[in-house]
C-alpha atoms as a PDB file:
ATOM      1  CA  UNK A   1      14.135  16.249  10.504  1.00  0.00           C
ATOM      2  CA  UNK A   2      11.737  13.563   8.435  1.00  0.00           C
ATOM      3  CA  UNK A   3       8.722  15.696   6.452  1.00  0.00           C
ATOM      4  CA  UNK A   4       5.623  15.638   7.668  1.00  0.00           C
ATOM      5  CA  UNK A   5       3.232  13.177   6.692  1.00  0.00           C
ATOM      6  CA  UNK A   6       0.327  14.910   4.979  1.00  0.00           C
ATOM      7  CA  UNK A   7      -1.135  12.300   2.300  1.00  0.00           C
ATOM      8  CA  UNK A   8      -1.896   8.417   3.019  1.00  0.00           C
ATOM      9  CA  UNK A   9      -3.046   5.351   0.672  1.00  0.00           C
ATOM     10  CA  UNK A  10      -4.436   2.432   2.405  1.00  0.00           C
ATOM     11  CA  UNK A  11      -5.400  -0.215   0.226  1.00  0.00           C
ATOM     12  CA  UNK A  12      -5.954  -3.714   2.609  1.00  0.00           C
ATOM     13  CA  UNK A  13      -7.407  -7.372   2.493  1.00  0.00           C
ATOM     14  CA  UNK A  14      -6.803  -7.508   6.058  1.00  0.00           C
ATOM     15  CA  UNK A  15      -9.367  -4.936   7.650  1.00  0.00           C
ATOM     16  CA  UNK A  16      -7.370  -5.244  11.008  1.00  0.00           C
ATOM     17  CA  UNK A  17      -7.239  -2.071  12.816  1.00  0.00           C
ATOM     18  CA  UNK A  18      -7.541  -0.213   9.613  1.00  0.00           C
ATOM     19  CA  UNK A  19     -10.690   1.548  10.600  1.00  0.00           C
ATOM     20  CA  UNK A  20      -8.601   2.191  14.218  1.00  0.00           C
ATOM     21  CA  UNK A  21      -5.418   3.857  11.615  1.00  0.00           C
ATOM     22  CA  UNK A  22      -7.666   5.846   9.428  1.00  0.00           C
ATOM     23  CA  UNK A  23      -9.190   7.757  12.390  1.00  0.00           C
ATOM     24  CA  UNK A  24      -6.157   8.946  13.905  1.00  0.00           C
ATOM     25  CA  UNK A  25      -4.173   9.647  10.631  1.00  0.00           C
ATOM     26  CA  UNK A  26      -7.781  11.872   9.842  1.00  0.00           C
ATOM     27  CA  UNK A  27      -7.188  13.057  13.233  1.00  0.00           C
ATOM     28  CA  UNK A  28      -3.743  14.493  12.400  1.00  0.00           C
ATOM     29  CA  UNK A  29      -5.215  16.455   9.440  1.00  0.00           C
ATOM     30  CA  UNK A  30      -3.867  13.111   6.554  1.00  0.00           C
ATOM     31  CA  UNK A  31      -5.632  13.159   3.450  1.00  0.00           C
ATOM     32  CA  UNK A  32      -6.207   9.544   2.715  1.00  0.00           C
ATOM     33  CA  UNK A  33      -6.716   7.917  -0.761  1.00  0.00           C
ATOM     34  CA  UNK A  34      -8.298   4.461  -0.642  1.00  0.00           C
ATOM     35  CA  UNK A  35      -9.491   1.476  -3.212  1.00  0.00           C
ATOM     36  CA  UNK A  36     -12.596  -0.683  -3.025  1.00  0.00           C
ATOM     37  CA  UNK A  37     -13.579  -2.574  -0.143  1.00  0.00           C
ATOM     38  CA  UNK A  38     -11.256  -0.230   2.274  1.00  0.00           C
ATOM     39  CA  UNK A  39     -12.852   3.311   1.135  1.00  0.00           C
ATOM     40  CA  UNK A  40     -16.243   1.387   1.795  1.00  0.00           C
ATOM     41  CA  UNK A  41     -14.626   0.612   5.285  1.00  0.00           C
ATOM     42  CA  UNK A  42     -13.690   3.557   5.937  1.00  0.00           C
ATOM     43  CA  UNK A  43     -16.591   5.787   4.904  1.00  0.00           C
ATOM     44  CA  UNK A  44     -19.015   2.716   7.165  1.00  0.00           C
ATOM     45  CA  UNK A  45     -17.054   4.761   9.894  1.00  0.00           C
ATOM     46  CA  UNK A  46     -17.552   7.630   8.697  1.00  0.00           C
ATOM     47  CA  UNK A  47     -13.987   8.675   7.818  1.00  0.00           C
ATOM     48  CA  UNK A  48     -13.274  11.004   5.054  1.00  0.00           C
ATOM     49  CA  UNK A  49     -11.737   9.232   2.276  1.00  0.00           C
ATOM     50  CA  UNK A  50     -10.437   9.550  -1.604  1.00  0.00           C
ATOM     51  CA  UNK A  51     -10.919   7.182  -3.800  1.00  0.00           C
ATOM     52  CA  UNK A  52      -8.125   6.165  -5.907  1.00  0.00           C
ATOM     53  CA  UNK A  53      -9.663   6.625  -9.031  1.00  0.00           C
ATOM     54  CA  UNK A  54     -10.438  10.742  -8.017  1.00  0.00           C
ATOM     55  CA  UNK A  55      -6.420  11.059  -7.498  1.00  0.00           C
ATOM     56  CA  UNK A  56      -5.760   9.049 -11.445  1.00  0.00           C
ATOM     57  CA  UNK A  57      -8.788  10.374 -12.960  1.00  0.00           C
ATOM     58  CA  UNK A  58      -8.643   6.982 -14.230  1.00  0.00           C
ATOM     59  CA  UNK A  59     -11.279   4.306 -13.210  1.00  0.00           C
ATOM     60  CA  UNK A  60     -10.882   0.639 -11.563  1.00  0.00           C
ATOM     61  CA  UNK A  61     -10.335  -1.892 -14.341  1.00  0.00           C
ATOM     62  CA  UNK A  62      -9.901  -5.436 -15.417  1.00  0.00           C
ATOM     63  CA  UNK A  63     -12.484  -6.778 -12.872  1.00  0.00           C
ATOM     64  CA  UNK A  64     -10.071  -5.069 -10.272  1.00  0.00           C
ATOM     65  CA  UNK A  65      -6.828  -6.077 -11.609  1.00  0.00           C
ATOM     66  CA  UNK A  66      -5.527  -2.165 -12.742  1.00  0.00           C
ATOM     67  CA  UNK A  67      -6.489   0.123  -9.598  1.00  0.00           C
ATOM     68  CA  UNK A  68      -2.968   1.604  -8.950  1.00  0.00           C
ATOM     69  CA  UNK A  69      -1.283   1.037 -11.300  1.00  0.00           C
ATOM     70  CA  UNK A  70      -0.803   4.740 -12.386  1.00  0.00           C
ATOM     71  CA  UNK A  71       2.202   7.253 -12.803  1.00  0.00           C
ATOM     72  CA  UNK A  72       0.272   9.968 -10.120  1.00  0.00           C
ATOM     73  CA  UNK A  73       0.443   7.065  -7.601  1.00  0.00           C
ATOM     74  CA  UNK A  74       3.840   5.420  -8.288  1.00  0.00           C
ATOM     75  CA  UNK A  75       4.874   8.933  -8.818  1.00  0.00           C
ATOM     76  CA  UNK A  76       3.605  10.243  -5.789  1.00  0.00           C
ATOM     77  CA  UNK A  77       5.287   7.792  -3.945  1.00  0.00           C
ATOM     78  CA  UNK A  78       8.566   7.519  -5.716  1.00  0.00           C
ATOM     79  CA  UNK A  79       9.380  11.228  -6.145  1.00  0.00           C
ATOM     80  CA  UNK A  80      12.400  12.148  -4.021  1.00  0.00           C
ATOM     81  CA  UNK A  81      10.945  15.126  -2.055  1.00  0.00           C
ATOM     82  CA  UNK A  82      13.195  18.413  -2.388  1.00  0.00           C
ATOM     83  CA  UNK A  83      14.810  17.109  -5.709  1.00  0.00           C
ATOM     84  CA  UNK A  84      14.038  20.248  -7.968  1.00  0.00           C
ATOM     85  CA  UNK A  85      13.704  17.868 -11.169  1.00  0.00           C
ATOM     86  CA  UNK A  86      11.119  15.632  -9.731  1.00  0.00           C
ATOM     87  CA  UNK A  87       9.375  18.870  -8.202  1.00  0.00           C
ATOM     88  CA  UNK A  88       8.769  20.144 -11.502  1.00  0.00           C
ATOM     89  CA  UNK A  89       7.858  16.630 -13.034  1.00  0.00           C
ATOM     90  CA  UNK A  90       5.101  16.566 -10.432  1.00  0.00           C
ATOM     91  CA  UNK A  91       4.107  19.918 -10.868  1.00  0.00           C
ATOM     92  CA  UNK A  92       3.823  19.218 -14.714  1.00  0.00           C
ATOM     93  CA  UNK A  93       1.816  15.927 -14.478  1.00  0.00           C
ATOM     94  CA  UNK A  94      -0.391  16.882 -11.286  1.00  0.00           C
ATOM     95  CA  UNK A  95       1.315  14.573  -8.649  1.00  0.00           C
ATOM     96  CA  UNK A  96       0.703  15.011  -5.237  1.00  0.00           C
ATOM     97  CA  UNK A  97       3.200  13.718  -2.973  1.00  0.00           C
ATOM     98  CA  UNK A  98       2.095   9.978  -0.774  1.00  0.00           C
ATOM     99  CA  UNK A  99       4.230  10.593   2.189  1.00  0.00           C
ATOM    100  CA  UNK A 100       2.310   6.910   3.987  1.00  0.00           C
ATOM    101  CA  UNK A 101       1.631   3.684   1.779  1.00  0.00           C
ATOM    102  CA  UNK A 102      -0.467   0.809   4.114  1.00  0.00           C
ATOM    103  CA  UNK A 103      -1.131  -2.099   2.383  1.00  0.00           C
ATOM    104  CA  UNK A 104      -1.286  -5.499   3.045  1.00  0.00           C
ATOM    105  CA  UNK A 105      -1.704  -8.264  -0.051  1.00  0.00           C
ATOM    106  CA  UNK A 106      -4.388 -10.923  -1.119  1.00  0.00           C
ATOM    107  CA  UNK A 107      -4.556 -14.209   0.719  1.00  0.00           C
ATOM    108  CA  UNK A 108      -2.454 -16.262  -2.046  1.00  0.00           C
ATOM    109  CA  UNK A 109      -1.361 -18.890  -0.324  1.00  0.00           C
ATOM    110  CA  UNK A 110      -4.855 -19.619   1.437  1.00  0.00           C
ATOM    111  CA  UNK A 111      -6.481 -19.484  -1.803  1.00  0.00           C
ATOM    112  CA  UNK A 112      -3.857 -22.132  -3.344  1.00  0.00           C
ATOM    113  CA  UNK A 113      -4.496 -24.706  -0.485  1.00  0.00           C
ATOM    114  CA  UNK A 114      -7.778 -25.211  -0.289  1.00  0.00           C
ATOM    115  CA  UNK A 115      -9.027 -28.275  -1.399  1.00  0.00           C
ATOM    116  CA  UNK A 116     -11.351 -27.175  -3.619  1.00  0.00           C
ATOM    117  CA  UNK A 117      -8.924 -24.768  -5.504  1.00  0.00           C
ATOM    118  CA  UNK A 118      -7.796 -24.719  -9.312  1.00  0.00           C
ATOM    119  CA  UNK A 119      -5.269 -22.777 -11.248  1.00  0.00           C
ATOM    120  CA  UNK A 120      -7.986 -19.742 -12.158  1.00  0.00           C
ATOM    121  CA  UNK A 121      -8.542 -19.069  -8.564  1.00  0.00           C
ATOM    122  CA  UNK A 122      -5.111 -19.556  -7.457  1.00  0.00           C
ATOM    123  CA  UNK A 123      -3.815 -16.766 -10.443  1.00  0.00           C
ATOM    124  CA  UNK A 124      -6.844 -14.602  -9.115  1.00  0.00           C
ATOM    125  CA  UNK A 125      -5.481 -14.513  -5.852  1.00  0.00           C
ATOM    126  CA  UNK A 126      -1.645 -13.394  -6.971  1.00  0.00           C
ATOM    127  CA  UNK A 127      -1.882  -9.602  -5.720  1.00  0.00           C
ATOM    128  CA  UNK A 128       0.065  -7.411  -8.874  1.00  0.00           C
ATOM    129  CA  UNK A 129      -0.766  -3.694  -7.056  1.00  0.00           C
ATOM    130  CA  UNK A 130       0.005  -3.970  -3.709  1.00  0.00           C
ATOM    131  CA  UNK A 131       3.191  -5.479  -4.340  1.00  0.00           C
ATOM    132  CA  UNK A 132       4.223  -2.897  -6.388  1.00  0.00           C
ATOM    133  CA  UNK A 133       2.845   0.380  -3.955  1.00  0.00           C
ATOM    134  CA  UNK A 134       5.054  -1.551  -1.164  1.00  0.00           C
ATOM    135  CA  UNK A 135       8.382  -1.947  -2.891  1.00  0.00           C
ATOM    136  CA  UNK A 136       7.612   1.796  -3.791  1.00  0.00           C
ATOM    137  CA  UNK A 137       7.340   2.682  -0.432  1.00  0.00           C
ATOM    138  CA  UNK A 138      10.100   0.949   0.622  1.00  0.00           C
ATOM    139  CA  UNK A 139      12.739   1.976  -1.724  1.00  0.00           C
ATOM    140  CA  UNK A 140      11.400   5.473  -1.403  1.00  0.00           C
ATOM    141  CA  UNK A 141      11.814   4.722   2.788  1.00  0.00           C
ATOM    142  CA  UNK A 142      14.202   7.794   3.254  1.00  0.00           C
ATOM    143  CA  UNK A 143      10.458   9.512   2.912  1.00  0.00           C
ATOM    144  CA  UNK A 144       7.667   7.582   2.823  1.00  0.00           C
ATOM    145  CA  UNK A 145       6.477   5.358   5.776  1.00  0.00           C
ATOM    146  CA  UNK A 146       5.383   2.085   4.623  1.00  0.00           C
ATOM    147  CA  UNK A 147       3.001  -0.162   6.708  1.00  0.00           C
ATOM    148  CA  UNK A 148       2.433  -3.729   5.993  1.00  0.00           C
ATOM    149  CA  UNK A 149       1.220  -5.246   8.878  1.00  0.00           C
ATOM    150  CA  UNK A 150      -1.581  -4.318  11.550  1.00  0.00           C
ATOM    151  CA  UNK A 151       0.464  -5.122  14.549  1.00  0.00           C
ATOM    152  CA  UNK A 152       2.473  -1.673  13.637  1.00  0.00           C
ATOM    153  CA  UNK A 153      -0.340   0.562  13.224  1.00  0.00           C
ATOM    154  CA  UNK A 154      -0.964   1.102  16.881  1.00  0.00           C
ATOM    155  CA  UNK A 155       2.714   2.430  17.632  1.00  0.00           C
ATOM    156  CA  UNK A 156       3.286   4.450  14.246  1.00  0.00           C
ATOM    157  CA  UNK A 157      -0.070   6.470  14.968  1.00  0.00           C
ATOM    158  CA  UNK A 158       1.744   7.217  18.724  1.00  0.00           C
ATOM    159  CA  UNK A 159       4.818   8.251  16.485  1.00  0.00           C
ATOM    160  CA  UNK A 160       3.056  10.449  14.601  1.00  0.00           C
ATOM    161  CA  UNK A 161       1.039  11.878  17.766  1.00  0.00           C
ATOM    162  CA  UNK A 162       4.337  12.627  19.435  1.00  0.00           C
ATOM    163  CA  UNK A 163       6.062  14.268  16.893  1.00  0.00           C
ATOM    164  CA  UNK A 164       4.013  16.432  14.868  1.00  0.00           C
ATOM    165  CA  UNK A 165       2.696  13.546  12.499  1.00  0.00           C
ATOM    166  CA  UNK A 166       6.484  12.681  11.227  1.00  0.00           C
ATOM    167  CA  UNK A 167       8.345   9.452  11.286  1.00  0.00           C
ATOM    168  CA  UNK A 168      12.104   8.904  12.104  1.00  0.00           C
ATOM    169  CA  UNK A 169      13.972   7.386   9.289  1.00  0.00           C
ATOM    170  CA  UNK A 170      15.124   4.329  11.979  1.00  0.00           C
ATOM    171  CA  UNK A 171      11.031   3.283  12.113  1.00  0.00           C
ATOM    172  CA  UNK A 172      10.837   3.980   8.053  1.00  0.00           C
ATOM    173  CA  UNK A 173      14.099   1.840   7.568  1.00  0.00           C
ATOM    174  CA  UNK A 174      12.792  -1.138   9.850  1.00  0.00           C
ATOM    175  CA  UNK A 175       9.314  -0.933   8.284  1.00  0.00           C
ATOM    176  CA  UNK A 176      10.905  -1.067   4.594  1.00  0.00           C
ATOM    177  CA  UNK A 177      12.924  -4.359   5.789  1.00  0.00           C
ATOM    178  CA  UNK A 178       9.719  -5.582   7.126  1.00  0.00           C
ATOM    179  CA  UNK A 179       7.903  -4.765   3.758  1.00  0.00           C
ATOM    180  CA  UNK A 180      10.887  -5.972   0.922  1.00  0.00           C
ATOM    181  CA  UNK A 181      10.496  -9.580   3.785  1.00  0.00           C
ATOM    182  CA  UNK A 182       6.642  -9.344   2.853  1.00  0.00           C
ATOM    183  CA  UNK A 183       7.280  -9.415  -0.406  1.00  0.00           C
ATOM    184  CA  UNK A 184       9.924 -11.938  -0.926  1.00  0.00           C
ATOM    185  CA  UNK A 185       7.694 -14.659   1.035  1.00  0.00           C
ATOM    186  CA  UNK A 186       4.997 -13.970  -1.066  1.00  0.00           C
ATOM    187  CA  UNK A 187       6.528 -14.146  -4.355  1.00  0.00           C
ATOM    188  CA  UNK A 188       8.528 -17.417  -3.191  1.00  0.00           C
ATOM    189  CA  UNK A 189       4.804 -18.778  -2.331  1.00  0.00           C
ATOM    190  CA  UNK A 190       3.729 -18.485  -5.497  1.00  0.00           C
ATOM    191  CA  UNK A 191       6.761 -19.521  -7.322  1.00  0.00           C
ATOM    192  CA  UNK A 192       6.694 -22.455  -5.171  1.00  0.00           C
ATOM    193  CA  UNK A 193       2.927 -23.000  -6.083  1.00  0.00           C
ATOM    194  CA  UNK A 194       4.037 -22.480 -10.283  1.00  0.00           C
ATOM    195  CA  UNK A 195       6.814 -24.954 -10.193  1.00  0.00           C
ATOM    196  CA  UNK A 196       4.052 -27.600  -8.828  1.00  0.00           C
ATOM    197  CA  UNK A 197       1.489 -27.033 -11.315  1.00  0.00           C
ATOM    198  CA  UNK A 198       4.390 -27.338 -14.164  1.00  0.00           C
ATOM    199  CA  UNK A 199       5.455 -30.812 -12.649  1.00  0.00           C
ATOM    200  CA  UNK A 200       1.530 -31.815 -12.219  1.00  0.00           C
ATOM    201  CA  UNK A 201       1.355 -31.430 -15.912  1.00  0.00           C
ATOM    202  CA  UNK A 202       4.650 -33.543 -16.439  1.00  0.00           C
END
């Protein structure tokens, strides 16, 4: 039987549906943890939300750059629930588990193409956190559910509904292969994107 989900972190560029997600995971009595623009988002529709900074006691810095980049997130979604070790870890360092990770990544490759664009904004654009919360999530997809693109939202929060806000480890496993796909697509954009500015200055 998969644990209940009782803790979320949405962190999005793309506001699609989010607002739509946050109610019904609020709904289902999930605490949710949020950065920036999405806890302004959320709390515009007046949904109860944590910022990120309350859970690391640690503020956003680096013009935005370090926001979750912190052991009581990575922990909280890493930790292998019922592992006695990482229990007591937690316990020691004041993790909470993050049973849901929803986070989808700065517009890299739109910000690279336009016309007008230079190196500085490209580099801007290149999204460091939420790469790293969803290849969390995903390797930690035996437990934590991780959600990358709006189009699954609608029929996770009916999973949830129907079975006591848990989700089976066949949706986790095909939303972790959907998430480690995000990731490699992105990265080879901007790889792609590095290679031509080295041969531009050739």
């Amino acid at each position: 039987m998969s644990e209940q989900i009782k803790r979320a972190l949405l962190s999005v560029t793309d506001k699609s549906g989010i607002l739509e997600l946050a109610r019904g995971l609020s709904r289902l009595g999930i605490e949710l943890i949020s950065t920036g623009g999405t806890a302004q988002t959320l709390r515009h529709g007046e949904v109860k939300v944590k910022d990120v900074a309350e859970v690391t006691g640690f503020p956003e810095i680096l013009d935005g750059r370090v926001k979750t980049l912190h052991p009581r997130i990575h922990g909280g979604i890493l930790a292998r629930r019922g592992l006695k070790s990482h229990g007591e870890q937690m316990l020691a360092h004041n993790i909470v588990s993050i049973d849901l990770v929803c986070v989808n990544l700065y517009r890299f490759h739109e910000a690279a193409t336009k016309a007008d664009s230079d190196l500085a904004e490209a580099v801007e654009n290149i999204d460091i956190g939420g790469p790293c919360l969803i290849r969390a999530a995903a390797k930690n997809c035996q437990w934590v559910t991780v959600l990358t693109d709006p189009a699954d939202y609608p029929g996770i929060l009916k999973e949830l509904q129907d079975n006591q806000s848990r989700v089976s480890l066949p949706s986790r496993l095909k939303l972790a292969a959907k998430a480690f796909r995000l990731t490699q697509l992105y990265d080879g954009a901007i790889a792609e994107y590095m290679q031509a500015q080295a041969a531009a200055y050739s």
